[in-house]
Structures are given as C-alpha cells and as structure tokens.
C-alpha atoms as a PDB file:
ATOM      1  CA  UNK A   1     172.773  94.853  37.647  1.00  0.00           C
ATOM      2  CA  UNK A   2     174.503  92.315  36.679  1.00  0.00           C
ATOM      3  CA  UNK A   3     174.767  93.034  32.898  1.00  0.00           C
ATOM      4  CA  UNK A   4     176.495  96.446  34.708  1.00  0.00           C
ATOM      5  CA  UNK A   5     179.052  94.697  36.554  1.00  0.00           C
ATOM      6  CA  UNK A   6     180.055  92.278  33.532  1.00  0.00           C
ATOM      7  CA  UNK A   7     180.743  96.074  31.550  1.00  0.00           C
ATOM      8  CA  UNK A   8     182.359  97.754  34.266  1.00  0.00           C
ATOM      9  CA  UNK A   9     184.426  94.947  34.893  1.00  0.00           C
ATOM     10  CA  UNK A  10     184.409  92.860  31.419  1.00  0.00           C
ATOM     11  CA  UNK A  11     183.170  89.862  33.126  1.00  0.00           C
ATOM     12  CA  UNK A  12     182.190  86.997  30.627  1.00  0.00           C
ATOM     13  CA  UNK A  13     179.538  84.702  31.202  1.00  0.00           C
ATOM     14  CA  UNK A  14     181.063  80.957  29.764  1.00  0.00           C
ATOM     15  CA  UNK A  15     177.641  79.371  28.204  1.00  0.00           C
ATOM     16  CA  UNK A  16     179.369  76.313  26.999  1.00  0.00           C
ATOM     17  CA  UNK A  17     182.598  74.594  27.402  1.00  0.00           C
ATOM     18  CA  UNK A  18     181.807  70.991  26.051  1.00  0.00           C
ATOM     19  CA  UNK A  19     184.748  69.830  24.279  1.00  0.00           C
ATOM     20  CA  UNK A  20     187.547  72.073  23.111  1.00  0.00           C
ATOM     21  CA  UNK A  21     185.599  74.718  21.902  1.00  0.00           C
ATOM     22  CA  UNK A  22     184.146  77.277  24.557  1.00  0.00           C
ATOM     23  CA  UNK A  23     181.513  80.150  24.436  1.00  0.00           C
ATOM     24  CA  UNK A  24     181.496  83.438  26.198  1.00  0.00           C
ATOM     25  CA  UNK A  25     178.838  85.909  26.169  1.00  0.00           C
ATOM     26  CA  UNK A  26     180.405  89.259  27.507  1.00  0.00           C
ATOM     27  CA  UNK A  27     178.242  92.655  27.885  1.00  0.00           C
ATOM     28  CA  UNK A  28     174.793  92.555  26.002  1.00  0.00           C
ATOM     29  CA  UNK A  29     174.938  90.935  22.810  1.00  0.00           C
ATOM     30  CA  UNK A  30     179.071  90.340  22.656  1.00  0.00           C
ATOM     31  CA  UNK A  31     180.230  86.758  22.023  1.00  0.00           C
ATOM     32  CA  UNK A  32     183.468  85.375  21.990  1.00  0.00           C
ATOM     33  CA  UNK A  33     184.616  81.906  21.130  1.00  0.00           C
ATOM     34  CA  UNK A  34     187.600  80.186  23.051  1.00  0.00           C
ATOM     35  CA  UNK A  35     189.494  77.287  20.801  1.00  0.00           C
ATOM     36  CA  UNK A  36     193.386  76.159  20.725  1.00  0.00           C
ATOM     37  CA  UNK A  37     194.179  79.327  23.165  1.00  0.00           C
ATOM     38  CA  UNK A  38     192.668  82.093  21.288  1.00  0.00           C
ATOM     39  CA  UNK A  39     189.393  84.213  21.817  1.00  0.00           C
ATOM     40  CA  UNK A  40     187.569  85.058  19.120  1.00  0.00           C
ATOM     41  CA  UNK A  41     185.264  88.090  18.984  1.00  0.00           C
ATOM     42  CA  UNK A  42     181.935  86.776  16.866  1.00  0.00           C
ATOM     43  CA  UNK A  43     180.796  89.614  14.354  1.00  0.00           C
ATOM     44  CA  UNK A  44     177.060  88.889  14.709  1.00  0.00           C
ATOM     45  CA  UNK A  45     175.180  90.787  12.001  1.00  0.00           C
ATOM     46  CA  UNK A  46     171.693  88.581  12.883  1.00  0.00           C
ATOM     47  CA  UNK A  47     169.085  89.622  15.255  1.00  0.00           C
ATOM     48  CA  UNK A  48     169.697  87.740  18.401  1.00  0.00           C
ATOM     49  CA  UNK A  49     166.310  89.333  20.085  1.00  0.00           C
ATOM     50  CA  UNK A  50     165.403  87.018  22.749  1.00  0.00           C
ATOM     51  CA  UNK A  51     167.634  84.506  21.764  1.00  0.00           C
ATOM     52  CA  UNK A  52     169.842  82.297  24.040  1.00  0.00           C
ATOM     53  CA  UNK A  53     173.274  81.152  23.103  1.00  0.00           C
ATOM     54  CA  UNK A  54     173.360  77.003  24.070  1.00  0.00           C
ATOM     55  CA  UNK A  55     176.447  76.005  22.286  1.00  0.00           C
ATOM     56  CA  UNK A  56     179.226  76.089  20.075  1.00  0.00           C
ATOM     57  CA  UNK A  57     180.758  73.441  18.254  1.00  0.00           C
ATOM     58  CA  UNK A  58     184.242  73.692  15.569  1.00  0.00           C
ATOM     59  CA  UNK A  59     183.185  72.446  12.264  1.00  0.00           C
ATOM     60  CA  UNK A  60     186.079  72.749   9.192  1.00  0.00           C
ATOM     61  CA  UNK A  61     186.851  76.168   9.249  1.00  0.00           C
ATOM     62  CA  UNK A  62     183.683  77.331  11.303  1.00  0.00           C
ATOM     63  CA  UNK A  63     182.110  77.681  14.365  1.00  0.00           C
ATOM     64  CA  UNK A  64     177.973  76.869  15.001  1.00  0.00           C
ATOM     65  CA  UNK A  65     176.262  78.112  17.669  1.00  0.00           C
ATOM     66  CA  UNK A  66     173.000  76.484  18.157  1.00  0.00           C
ATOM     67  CA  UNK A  67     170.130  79.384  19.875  1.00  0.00           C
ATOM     68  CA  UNK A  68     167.187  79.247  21.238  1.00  0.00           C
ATOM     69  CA  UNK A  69     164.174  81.221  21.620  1.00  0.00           C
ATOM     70  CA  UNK A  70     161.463  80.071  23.754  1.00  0.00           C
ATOM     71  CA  UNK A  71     160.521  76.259  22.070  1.00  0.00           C
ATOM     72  CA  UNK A  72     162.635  77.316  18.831  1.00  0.00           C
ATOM     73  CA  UNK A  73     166.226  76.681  18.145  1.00  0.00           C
ATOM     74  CA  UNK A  74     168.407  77.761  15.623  1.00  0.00           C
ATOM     75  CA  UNK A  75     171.703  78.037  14.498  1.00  0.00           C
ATOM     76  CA  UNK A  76     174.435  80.748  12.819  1.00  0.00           C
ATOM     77  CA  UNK A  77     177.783  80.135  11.519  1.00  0.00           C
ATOM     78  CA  UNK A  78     181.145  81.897  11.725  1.00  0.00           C
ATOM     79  CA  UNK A  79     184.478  81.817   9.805  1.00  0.00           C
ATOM     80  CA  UNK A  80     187.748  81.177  12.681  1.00  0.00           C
ATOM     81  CA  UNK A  81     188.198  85.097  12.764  1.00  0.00           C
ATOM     82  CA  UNK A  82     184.292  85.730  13.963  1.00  0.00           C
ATOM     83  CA  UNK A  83     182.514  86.342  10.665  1.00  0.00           C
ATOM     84  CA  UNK A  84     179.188  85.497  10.440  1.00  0.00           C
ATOM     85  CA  UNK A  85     178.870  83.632   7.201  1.00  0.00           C
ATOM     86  CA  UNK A  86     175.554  82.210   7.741  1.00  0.00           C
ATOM     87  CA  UNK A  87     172.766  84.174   9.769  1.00  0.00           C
ATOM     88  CA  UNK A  88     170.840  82.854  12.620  1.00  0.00           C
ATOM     89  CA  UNK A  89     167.937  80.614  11.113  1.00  0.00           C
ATOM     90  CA  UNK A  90     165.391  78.601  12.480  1.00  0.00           C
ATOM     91  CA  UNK A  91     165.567  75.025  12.288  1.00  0.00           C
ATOM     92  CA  UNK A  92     163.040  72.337  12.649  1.00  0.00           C
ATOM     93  CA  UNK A  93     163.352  68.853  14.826  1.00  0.00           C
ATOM     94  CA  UNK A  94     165.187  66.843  12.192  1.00  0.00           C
ATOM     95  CA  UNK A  95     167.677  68.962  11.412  1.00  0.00           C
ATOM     96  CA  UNK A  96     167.852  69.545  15.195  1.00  0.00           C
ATOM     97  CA  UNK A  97     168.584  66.492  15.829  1.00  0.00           C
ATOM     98  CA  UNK A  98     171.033  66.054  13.440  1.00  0.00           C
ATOM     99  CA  UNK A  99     172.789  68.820  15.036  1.00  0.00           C
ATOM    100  CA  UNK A 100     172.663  67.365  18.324  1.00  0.00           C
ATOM    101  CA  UNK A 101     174.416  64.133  16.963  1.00  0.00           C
ATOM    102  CA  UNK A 102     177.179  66.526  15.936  1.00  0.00           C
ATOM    103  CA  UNK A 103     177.381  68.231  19.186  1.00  0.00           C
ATOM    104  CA  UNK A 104     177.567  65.609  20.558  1.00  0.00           C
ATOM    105  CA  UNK A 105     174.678  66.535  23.385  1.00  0.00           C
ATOM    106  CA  UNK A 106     170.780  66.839  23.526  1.00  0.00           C
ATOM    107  CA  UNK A 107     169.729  70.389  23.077  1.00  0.00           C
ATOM    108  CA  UNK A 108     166.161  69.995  23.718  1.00  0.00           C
ATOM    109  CA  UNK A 109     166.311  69.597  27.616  1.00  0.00           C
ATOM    110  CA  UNK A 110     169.107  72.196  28.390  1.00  0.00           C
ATOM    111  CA  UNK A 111     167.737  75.287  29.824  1.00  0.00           C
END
C-alpha cells in the first residue's frame, strides 16, 4: 500500500539526512540524492535485492551509500550526476568501520 501511494503520488521516503548530503528512496528501487539544492537521480546498475539504503555521504566527486542486508553491509559509489561507478560490494568489519569514521556515525546499531 504504501509503496502505491509513494507512485501515485511520488512520495519519497528521506533515509538519511546527516550532514549536507540527504537520501531519498522514491517508488521501488529509485534513489535520489539531495546536496547544495539539487536532486540527483542514482543510476543503480547493482542488485539491491533485499538491501536497505542507511546512508549517504559526499566524498570528492562521489557519493557512498553504505547498505545493508540482514547482518551484512556494503557500499556503492556514484559520480555527482548519479552514475554508479562502483557496484554494491560487501564489506567486512574493518573496512566498516573505517567507513563509519568517515560518516561520521555508527552503522552497526541503526536499524
């Protein structure tokens, strides 16, 4: 139902808005990515089965979203007009953490 009313009416669902950087997830599998005034439409070419977006994060001249999928997280990258340039891959506690520090949040106990 509610994935309905978010297509009828193009209602998107913010996931993150730490920082200046802000996540939307629209209808289904449609992400957009709010920085300096301007959506961005992500072209996500990776298989995002059962995969929750938990945040995004500017980096350079890209955007990270960090996923997760029951117990495993992972994380794509996307050039500043939506492009993926690096597909969704799983990443292990180290590297995790490491990506925390750069988010500047714990990604382990969000939901």
């Amino acid at each position: 139902m509610l994935n309905l009313l978010r297509r009828e009416f193009n209602l998107d669902q913010l996931i993150d808005d730490t920082g200046d950087t802000h996540l939307y997830q629209g209808y289904g599998e449609v992400y957009k990515v709010l920085y300096n005034k301007k959506y961005t439409q992500l072209n996500i070419k990776s298989d995002l089965s059962g995969k929750d977006a938990l945040g995004v994060h500017k980096i350079g001249k890209f955007f990270r979203i960090i996923w997760k999928d029951n117990n495993q997280f992972f994380f794509s990258q996307y050039d500043l007009n939506g492009n993926e340039v690096k597909q969704i891959k799983k990443i292990g506690p180290v590297v995790l953490k490491k990506q925390e520090k750069i988010f500047g949040r714990n990604f382990t106990n969000k939901a």
